[in-house]
Protein backbone atom coordinates (compact mmCIF):
# COMPACT_ATOMS: atom_id res chain seq x y z
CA UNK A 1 11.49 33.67 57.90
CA UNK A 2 12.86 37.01 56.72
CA UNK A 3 10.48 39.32 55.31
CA UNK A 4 10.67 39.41 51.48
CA UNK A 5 10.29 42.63 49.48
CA UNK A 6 8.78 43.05 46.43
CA UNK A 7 8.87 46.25 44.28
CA UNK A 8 6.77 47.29 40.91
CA UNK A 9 5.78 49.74 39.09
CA UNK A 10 2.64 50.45 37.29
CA UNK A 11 4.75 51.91 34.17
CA UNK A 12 7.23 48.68 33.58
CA UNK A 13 5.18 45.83 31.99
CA UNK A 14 6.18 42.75 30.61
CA UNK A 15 3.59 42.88 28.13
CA UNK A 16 -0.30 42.62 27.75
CA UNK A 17 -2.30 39.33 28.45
CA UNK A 18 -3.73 37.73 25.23
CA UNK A 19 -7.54 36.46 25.74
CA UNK A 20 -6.56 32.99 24.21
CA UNK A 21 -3.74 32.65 27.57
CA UNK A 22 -6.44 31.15 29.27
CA UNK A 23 -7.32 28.53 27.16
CA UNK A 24 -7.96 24.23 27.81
CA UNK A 25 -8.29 20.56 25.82
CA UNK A 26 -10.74 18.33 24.86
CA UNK A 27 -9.63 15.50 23.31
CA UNK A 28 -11.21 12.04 22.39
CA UNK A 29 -9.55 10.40 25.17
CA UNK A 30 -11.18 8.37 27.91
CA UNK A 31 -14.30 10.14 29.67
CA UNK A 32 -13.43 14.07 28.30
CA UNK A 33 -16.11 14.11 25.84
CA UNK A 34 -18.34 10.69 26.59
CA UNK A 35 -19.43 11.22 29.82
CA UNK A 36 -18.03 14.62 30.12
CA UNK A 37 -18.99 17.38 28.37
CA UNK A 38 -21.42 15.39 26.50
CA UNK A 39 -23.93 12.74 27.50
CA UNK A 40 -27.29 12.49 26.38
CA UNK A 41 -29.90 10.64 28.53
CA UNK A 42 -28.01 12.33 31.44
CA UNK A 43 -30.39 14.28 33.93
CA UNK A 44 -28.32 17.15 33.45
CA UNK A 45 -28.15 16.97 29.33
CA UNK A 46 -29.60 19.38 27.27
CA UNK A 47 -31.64 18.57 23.82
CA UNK A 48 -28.15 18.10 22.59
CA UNK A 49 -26.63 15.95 24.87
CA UNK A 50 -24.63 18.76 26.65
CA UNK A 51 -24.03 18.22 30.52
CA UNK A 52 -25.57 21.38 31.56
CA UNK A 53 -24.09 21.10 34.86
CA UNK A 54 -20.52 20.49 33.22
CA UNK A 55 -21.26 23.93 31.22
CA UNK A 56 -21.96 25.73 34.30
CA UNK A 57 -18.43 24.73 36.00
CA UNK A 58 -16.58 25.52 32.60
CA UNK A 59 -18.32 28.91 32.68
CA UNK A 60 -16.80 29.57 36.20
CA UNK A 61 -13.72 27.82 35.20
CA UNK A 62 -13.31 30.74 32.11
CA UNK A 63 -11.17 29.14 29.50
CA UNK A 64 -11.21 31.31 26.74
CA UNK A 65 -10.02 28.75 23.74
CA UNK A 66 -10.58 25.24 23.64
CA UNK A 67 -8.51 22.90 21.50
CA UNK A 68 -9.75 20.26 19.61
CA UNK A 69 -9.85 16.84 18.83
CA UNK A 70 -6.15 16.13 19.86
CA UNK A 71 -3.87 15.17 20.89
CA UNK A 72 -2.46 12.00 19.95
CA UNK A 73 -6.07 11.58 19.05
CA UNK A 74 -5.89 14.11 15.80
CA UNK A 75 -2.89 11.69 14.61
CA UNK A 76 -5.29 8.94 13.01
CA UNK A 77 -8.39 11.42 13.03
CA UNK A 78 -10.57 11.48 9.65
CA UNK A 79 -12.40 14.75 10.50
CA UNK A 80 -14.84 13.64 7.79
CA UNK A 81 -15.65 10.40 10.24
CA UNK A 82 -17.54 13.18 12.88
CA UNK A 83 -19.78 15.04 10.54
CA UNK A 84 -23.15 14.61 8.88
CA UNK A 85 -26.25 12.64 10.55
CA UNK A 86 -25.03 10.83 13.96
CA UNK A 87 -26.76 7.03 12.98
CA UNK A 88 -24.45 7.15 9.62
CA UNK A 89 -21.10 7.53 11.43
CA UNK A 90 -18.57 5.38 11.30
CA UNK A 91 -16.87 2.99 14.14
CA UNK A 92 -13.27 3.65 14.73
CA UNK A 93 -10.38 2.13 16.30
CA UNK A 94 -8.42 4.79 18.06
CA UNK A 95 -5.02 3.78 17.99
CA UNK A 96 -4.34 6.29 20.18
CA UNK A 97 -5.97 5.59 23.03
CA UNK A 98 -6.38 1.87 22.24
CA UNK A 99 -10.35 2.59 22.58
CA UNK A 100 -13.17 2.75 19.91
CA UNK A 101 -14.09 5.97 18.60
CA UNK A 102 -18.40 6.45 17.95
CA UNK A 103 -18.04 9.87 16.07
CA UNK A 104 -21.50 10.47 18.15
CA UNK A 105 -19.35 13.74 18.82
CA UNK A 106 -17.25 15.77 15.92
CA UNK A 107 -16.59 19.12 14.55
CA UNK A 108 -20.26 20.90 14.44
CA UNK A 109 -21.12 19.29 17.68
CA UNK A 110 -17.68 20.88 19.13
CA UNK A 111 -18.59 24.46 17.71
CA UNK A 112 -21.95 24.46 19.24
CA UNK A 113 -20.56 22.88 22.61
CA UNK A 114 -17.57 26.45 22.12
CA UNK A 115 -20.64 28.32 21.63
CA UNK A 116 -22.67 27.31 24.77
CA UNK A 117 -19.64 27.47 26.73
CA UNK A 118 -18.94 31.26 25.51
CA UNK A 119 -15.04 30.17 24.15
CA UNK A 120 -13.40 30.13 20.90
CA UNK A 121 -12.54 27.09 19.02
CA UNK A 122 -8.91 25.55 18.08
CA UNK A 123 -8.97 23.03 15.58
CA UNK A 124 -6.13 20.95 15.11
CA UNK A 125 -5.35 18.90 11.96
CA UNK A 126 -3.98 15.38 11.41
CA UNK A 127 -0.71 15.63 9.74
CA UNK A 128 0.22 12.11 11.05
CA UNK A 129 -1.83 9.37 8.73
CA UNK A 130 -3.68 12.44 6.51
CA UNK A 131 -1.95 15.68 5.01
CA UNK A 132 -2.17 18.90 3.66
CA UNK A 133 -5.53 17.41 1.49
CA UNK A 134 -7.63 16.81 4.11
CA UNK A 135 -6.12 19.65 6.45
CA UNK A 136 -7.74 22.48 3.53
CA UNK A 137 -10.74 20.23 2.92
CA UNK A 138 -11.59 20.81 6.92
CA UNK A 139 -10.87 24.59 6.52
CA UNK A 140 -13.41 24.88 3.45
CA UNK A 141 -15.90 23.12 5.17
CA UNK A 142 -15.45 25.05 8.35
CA UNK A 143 -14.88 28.58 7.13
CA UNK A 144 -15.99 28.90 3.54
CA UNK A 145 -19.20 30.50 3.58
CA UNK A 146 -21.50 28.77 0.56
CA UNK A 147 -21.25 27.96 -3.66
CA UNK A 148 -18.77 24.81 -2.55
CA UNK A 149 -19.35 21.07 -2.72
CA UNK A 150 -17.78 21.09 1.06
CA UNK A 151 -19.30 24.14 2.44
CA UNK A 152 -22.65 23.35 0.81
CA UNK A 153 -22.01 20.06 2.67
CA UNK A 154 -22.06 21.70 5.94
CA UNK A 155 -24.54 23.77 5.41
CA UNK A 156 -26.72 20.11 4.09
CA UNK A 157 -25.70 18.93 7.89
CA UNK A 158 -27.87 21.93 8.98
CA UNK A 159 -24.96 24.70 10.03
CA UNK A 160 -25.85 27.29 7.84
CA UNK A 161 -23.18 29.96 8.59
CA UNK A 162 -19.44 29.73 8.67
CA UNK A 163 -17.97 28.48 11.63
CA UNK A 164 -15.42 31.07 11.16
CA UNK A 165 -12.81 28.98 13.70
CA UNK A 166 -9.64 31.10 13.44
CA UNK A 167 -7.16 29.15 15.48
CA UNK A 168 -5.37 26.01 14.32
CA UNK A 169 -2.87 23.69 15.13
CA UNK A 170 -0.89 21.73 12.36
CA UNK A 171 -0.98 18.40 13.87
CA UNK A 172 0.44 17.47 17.30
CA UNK A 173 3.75 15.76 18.59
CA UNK A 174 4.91 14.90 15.75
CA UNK A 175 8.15 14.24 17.11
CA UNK A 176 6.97 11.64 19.32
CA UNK A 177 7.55 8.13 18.70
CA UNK A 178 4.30 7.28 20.40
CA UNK A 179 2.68 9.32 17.56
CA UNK A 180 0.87 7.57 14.54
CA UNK A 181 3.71 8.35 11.52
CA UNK A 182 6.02 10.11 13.53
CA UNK A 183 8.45 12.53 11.58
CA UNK A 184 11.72 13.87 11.35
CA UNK A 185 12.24 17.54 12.05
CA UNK A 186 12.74 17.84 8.02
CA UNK A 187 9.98 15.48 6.95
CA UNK A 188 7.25 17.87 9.51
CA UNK A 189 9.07 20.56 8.31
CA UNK A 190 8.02 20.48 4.71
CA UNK A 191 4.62 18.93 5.45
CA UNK A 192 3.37 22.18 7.88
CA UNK A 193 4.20 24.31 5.34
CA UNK A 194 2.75 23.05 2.51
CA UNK A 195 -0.88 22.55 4.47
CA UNK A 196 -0.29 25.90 6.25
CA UNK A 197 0.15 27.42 2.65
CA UNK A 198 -3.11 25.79 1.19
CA UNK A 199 -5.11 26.40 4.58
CA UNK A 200 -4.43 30.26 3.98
CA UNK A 201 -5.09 30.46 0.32
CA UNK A 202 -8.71 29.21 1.69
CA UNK A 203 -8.84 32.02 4.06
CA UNK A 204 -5.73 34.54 4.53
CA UNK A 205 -7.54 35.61 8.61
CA UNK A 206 -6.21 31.99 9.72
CA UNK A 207 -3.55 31.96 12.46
CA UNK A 208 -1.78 28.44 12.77
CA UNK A 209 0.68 27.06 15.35
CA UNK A 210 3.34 24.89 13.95
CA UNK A 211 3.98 21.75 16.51
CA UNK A 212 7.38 22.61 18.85
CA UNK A 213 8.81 19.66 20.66
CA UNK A 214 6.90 17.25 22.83
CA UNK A 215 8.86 18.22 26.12
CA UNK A 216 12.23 19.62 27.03
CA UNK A 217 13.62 16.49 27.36
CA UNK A 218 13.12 15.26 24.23
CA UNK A 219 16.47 14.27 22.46
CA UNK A 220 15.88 16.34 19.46
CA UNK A 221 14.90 19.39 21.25
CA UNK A 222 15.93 22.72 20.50
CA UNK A 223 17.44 21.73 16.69
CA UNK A 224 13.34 20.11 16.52
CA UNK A 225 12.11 23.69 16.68
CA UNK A 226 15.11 25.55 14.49
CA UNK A 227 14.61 23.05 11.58
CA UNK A 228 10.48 23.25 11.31
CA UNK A 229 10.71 27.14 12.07
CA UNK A 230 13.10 27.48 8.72
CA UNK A 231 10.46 25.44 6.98
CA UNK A 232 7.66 27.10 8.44
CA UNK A 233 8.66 30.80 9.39
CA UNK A 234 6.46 32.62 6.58
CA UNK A 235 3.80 30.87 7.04
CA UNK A 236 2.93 30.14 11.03
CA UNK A 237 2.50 33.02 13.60
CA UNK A 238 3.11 30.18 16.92
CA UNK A 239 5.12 27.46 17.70
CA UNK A 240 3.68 25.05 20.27
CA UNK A 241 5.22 23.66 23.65
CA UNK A 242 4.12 21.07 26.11
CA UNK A 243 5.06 20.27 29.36
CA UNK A 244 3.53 18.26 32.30
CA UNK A 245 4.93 18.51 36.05
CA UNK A 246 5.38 15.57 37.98
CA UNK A 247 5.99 14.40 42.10
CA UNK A 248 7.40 10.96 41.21
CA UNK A 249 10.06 11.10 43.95
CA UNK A 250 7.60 12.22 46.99
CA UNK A 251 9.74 15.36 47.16
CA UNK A 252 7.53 18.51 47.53
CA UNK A 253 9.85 21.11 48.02
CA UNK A 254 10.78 19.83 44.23
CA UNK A 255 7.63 19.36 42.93
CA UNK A 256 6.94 23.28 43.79
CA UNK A 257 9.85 24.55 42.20
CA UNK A 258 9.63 22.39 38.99
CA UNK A 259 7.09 25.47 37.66
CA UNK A 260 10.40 27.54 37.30
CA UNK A 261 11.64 24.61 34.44
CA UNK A 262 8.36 26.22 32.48
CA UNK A 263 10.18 29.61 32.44
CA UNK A 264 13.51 28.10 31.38
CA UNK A 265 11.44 26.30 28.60
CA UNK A 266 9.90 29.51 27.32
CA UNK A 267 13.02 31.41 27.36
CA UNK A 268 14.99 28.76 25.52
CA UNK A 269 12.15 28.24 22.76
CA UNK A 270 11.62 32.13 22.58
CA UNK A 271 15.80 31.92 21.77
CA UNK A 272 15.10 29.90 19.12
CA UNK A 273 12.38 31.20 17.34
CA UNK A 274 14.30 34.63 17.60
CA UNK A 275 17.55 32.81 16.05
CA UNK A 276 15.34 31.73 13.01
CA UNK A 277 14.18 35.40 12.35
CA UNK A 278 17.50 36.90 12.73
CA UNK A 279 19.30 34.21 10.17
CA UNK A 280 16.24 35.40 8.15
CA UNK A 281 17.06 38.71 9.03
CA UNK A 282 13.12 39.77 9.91
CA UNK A 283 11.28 42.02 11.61
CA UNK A 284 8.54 38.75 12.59
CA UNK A 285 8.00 37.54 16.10
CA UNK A 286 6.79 33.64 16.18
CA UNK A 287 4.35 33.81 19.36
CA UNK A 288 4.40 30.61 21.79
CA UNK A 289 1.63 28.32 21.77
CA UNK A 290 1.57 26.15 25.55
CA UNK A 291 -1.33 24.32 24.19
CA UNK A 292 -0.49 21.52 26.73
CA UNK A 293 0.28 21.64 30.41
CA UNK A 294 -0.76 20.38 33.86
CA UNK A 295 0.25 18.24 36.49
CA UNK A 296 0.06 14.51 35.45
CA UNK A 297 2.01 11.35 36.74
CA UNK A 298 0.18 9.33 38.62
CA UNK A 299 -1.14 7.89 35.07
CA UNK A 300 1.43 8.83 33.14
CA UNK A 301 3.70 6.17 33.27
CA UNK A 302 1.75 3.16 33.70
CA UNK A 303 0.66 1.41 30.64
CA UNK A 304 -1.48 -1.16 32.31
CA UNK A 305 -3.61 2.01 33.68
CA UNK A 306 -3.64 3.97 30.35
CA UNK A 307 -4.85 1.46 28.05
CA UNK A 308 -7.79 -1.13 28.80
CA UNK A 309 -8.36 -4.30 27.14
CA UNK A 310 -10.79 -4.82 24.56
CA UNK A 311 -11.15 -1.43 22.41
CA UNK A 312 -13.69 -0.02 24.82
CA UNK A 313 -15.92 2.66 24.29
CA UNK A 314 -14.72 5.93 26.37
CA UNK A 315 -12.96 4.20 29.15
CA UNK A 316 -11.86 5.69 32.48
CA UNK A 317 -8.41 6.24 31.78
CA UNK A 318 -5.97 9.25 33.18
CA UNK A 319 -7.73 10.14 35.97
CA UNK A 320 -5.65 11.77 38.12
CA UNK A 321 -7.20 12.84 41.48
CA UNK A 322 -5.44 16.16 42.23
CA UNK A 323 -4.42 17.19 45.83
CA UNK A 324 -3.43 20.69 47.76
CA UNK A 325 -0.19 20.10 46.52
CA UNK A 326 -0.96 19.64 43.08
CA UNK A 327 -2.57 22.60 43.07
CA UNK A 328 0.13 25.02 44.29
CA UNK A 329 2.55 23.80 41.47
CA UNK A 330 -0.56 23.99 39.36
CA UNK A 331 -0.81 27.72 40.53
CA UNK A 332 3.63 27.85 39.45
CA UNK A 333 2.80 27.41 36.07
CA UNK A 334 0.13 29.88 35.85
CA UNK A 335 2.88 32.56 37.22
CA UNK A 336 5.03 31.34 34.47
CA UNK A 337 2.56 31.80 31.82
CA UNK A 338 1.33 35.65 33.29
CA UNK A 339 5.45 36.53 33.51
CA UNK A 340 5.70 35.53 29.89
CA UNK A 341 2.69 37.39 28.14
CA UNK A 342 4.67 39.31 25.81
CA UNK A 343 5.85 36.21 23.88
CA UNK A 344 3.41 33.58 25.29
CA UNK A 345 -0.54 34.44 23.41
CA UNK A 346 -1.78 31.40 23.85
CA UNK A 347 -1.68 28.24 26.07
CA UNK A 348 -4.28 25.54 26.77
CA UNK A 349 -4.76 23.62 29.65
CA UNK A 350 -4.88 19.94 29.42
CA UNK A 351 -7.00 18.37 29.84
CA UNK A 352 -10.81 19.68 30.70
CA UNK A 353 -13.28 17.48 32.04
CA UNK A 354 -12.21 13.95 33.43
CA UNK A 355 -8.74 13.59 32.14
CA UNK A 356 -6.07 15.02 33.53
CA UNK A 357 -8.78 17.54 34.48
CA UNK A 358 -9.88 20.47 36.42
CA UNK A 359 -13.23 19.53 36.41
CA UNK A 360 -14.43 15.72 37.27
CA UNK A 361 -17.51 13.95 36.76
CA UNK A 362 -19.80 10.55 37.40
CA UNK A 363 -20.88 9.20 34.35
CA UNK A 364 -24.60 9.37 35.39
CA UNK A 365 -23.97 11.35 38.63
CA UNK A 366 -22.76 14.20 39.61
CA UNK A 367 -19.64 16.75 38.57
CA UNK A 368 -17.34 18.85 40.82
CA UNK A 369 -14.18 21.20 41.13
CA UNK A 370 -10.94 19.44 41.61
CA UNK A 371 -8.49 21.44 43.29
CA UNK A 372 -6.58 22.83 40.38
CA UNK A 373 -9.73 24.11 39.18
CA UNK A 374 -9.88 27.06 41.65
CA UNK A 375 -6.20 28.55 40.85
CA UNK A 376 -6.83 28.27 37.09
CA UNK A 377 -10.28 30.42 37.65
CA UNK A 378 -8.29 32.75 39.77
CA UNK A 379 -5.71 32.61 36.69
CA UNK A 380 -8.69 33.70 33.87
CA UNK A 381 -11.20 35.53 35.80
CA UNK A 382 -8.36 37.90 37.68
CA UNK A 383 -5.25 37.65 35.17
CA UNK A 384 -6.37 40.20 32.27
CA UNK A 385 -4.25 43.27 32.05
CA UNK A 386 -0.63 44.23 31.81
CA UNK A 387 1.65 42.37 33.48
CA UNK A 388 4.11 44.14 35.53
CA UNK A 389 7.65 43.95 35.82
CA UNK A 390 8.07 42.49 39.42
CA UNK A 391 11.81 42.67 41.53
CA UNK A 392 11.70 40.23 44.30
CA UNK A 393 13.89 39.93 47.05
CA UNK A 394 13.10 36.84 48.94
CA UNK A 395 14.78 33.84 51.23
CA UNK A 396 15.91 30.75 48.79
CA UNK A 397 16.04 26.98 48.97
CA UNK A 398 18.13 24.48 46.63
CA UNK A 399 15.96 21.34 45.04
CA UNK A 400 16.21 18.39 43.02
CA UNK A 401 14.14 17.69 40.59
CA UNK A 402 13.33 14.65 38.38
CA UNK A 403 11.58 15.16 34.93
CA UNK A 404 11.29 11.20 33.47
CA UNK A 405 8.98 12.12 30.75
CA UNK A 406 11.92 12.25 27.76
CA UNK A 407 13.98 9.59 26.25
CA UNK A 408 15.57 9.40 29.21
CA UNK A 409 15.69 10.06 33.52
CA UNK A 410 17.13 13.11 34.01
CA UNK A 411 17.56 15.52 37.19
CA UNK A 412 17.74 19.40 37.66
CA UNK A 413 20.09 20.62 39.66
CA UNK A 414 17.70 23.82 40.57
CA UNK A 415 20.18 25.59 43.09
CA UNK A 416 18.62 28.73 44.59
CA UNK A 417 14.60 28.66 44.21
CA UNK A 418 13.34 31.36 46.11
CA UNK A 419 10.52 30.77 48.14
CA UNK A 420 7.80 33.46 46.59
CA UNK A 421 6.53 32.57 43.23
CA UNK A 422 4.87 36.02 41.88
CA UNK A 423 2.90 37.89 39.39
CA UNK A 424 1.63 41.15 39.21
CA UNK A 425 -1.02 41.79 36.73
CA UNK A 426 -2.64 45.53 36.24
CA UNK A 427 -6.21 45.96 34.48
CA UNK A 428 -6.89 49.50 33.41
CA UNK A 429 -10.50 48.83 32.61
CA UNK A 430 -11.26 47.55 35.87
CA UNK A 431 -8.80 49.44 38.09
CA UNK A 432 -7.78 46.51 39.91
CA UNK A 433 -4.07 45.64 40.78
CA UNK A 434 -4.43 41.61 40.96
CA UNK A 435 -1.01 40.08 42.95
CA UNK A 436 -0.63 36.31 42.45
CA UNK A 437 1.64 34.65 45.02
CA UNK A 438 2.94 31.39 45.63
CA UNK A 439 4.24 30.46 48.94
CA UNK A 440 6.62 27.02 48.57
CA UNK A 441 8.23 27.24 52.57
CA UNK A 442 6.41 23.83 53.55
CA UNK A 443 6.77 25.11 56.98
CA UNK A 444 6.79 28.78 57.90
CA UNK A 445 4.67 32.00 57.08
CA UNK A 446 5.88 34.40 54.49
CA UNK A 447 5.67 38.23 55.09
CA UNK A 448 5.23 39.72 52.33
CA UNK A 449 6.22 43.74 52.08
CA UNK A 450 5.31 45.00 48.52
CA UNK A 451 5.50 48.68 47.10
CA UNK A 452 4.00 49.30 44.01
CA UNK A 453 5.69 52.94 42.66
CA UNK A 454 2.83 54.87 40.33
CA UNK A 455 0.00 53.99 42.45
CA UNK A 456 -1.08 56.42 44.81
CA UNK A 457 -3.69 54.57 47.27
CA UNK A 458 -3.76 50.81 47.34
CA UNK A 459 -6.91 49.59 48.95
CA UNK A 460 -7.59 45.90 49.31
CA UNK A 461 -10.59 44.65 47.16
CA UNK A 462 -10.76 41.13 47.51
CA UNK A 463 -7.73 38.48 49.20
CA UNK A 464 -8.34 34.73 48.78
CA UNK A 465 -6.09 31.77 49.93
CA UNK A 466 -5.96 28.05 49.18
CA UNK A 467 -3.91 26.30 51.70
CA UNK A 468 -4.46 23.20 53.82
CA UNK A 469 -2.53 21.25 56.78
CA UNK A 470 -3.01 18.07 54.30
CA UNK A 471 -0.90 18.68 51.52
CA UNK A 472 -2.96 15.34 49.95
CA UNK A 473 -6.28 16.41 50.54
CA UNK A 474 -8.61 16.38 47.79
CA UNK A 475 -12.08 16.80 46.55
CA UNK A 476 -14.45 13.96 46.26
CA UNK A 477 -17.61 13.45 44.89
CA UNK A 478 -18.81 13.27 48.53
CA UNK A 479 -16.97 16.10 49.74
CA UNK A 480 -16.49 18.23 47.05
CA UNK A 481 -15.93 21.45 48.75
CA UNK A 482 -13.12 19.44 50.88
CA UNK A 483 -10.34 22.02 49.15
CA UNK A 484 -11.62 25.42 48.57
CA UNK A 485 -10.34 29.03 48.36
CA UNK A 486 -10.45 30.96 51.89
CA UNK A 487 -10.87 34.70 52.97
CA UNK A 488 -7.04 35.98 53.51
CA UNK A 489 -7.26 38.12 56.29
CA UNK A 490 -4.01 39.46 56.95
CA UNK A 491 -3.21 42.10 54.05
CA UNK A 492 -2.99 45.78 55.17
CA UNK A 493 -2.06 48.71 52.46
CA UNK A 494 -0.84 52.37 53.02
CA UNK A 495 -0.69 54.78 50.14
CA UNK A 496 1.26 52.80 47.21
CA UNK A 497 2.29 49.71 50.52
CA UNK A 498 1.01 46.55 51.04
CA UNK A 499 1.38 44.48 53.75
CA UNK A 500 0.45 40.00 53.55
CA UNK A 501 1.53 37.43 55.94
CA UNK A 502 1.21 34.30 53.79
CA UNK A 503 0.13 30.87 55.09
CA UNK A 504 3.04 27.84 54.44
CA UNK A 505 2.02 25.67 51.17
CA UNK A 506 -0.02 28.47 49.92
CA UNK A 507 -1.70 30.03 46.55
CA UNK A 508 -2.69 33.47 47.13
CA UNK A 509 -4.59 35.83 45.39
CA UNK A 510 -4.93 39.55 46.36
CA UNK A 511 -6.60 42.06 44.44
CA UNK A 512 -6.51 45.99 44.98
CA UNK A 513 -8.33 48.54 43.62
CA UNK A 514 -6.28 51.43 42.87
CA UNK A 515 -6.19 55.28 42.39
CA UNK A 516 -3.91 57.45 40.48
């Protein structure tokens, strides 16, 4: 293959990484929490029934937010249900999940789990079966400090202080006709902005993310976000997108380009938004919220594998098992996330322990890095700074790709996908120059020639690669290192030059250290 080029410069940025870009999910859904993140009697639990070991991966991992309880979950959520002593906590049916909710877990329990973990809480509210009542009832509890019946209450359940939780989502999906009281455009509309108006009279510092549409392909997509954004505009600083990727047809060179449908998805909601402020004729930028995304579909679409009979008590549901593949359209959408950081502040990976999950677990056993985990750490750990405008020149391929996760089948015609995925991201505090590159060739080695104009002396820091010959390997619980990151030996630099040959199938990371 033809070399491909690839020219920056350390003066044109996109815009500067937000902390919360680097953000994940727990929800109340199958093993996440139960046998996740928390399980007393474990070997590995804490006095609190914290799975130390699980802490230690999320550490490494580095989300930076964490979302919480839902999800579809949050729908049919009483938040009131998952506070005060443990043994006086309701039994729930989750008609979500089709399981039965113990409440052994809620809000406090979550804070001091954000705590341990060193990452900031997102709360989301249930503005499917509850409303704007309950939504400012959670806040005062939460945030107000003392001299209230509800934050008196909190402090009764023995957390003194505020939890001071800053972040919060005004219910989830509510588009969705899988949601509990699903609503029109017009009915969510009015209902975010009368909750998101009493949750700020309680405190004016909160920053709340109005729900966008559940996917591209949903039917009502696009007018979805126009109508709640006229409703909601004043009041909101995000609007929130999901997405989930998907190999249903067994076609890879697909499945790596379907990460590019994640930039067409910002850039159309980022249209919108802007279209509301203009009609409004204001000055005010609406932020993105991706507070969902991953790669999920080998559970996605089978019922008989999401939902278990009998209402059972955190069931082992949506487990996908995640492969080299998975994780190199895994590492797509993290590109698409860094090459939108002037519009996109906040995103959450979903899910984060079990489900859907970077990091998986035996309930009783052991707990290990799936593959996706190690581009995602890459992602946090290496992708604060500015991110720089990049100009690539590279070989292309056409692909056809099938997203079934709307109201109806549908294929992308995705015509000229060029083989390097690519972002640049400069840190002045460190003085590191951090280049994250996506091969998709299935078959040949990339060089890579890069010049990167207002840096005088490259010199290579650290280069990692994640490739395999077994595009379905995975990890295991007995061979859990099976899929790992690798030395990449092949980068030279000269002056403001840089020189990589990468590997076919490959997720690269090279880091420089520069000089002025």
């Amino acid at each position: 293959m033809r070399k491909v080029t690839v020219q920056l410069h350390r003066d044109f940025a996109i815009g500067e990484t937000d902390r919360r870009l680097f953000g994940a999910f727990v929800e109340h859904l199958g093993r996440c929490v139960y046998g996740g993140i928390f399980e007393p009697g474990h070997p590995q639990a804490d006095a609190r029934g914290f799975r130390r070991d699980v802490l230690a991966l999320v550490r490494e991992l580095g989300p930076t937010i964490m979302r919480y309880p839902g999800g579809n979950f949050v729908s049919g959520y009483n938040w009131e249900d998952g506070v005060g002593p443990v043994a006086e906590r309701p039994r729930r049916l989750d008609l979500a999940w089709m399981s039965t909710e113990t409440n052994q877990f809620g809000t406090n329990e979550f804070i001091d789990w954000c705590r341990a973990a060193d990452t900031e809480p997102m709360l989301a509210v249930n503005l499917g079966t509850r409303g704007g009542d309950a939504a400012r009832n959670m806040v005062e509890y939460c945030n107000h400090p003392s001299g209230t019946t509800l934050s008196d209450l909190r402090r009764q359940h023995g957390w003194e202080q505020p939890h001071g939780v800053k972040f919060w989502c005004l219910g989830n999906e509510m588009d969705g006709h899988w949601q509990m009281e699903a609503k029109t455009a017009e009915e969510y509309g009015r209902i975010a902005c009368e909750t998101a108006k009493m949750m700020k009279w309680i405190d004016r510092s909160l920053e709340l993310a109005a729900c966008g549409s559940s996917g591209r392909r949903m039917s009502t997509f696009g007018q979805w976000e126009d109508t709640v954004l006229e409703h909601t505009f004043d009041h909101v600083e995000y609007i929130s997108l999901h997405t989930y990727l998907n190999n249903y047809d067994a076609d890879t060179p697909a499945f790596l380009a379907s990460c590019d449908l994640m930039d067409n998805f910002i850039e159309e909601v980022v249209a919108i938004a802007d279209a509301v402020a203009a009609r409004r004729r204001s000055a005010k930028r609406i932020m993105l919220s991706f507070d969902e995304w991953n790669v999920w579909y080998r559970t996605r679409r089978n019922r008989a594998a999401r939902v278990l009979p009998g209402w059972p008590v955190a069931p082992s549901i949506l487990e996908e098992f995640y492969n080299v593949e998975d994780a190199l359209a895994f590492g797509g959408c993290c590109i698409s996330l860094l090459n939108h950081a002037d519009r996109v502040t906040a995103a959450c990976l979903a899910q984060l322990v079990n489900v859907i999950a970077p990091i998986m677990t035996e309930t009783g056993g052991p707990a290990w890095r799936q593959t996706i985990f190690h581009p995602f750490a890459h992602f946090s750990r290496m992708g604060r700074g500015r991110v720089l405008r990049a100009q690539i020149d590279s070989p292309s391929y056409a692909a056809r790709y099938n997203d079934p996760n709307g109201p109806i089948d549908e294929f992308f015609a995705m015509p000229a996908v060029p083989y390097l995925k690519l972002a640049a991201v400069h840190d002045d505090k460190s003085g590191a120059l951090t280049l994250f590159a996506l091969n998709r060739s299935l078959t040949e080695e990339l060089p890579l020639r890069l010049q990167a104009a207002g840096f005088s002396k490259l010199a290579p820091k650290q280069a990692l690669q994640l490739c395999d010959p077994d595009l379905k390997a995975v990890n295991s619980k007995q061979n859990p290192d099976r899929v790992t990151p690798r030395p990449l030996a092949s980068v030279r630099t000269d002056g403001e030059r840089l020189e990589a040959v990468l590997a076919p199938a490959s997720w690269n990371i090279i880091q420089l250290a520069v000089s002025d």
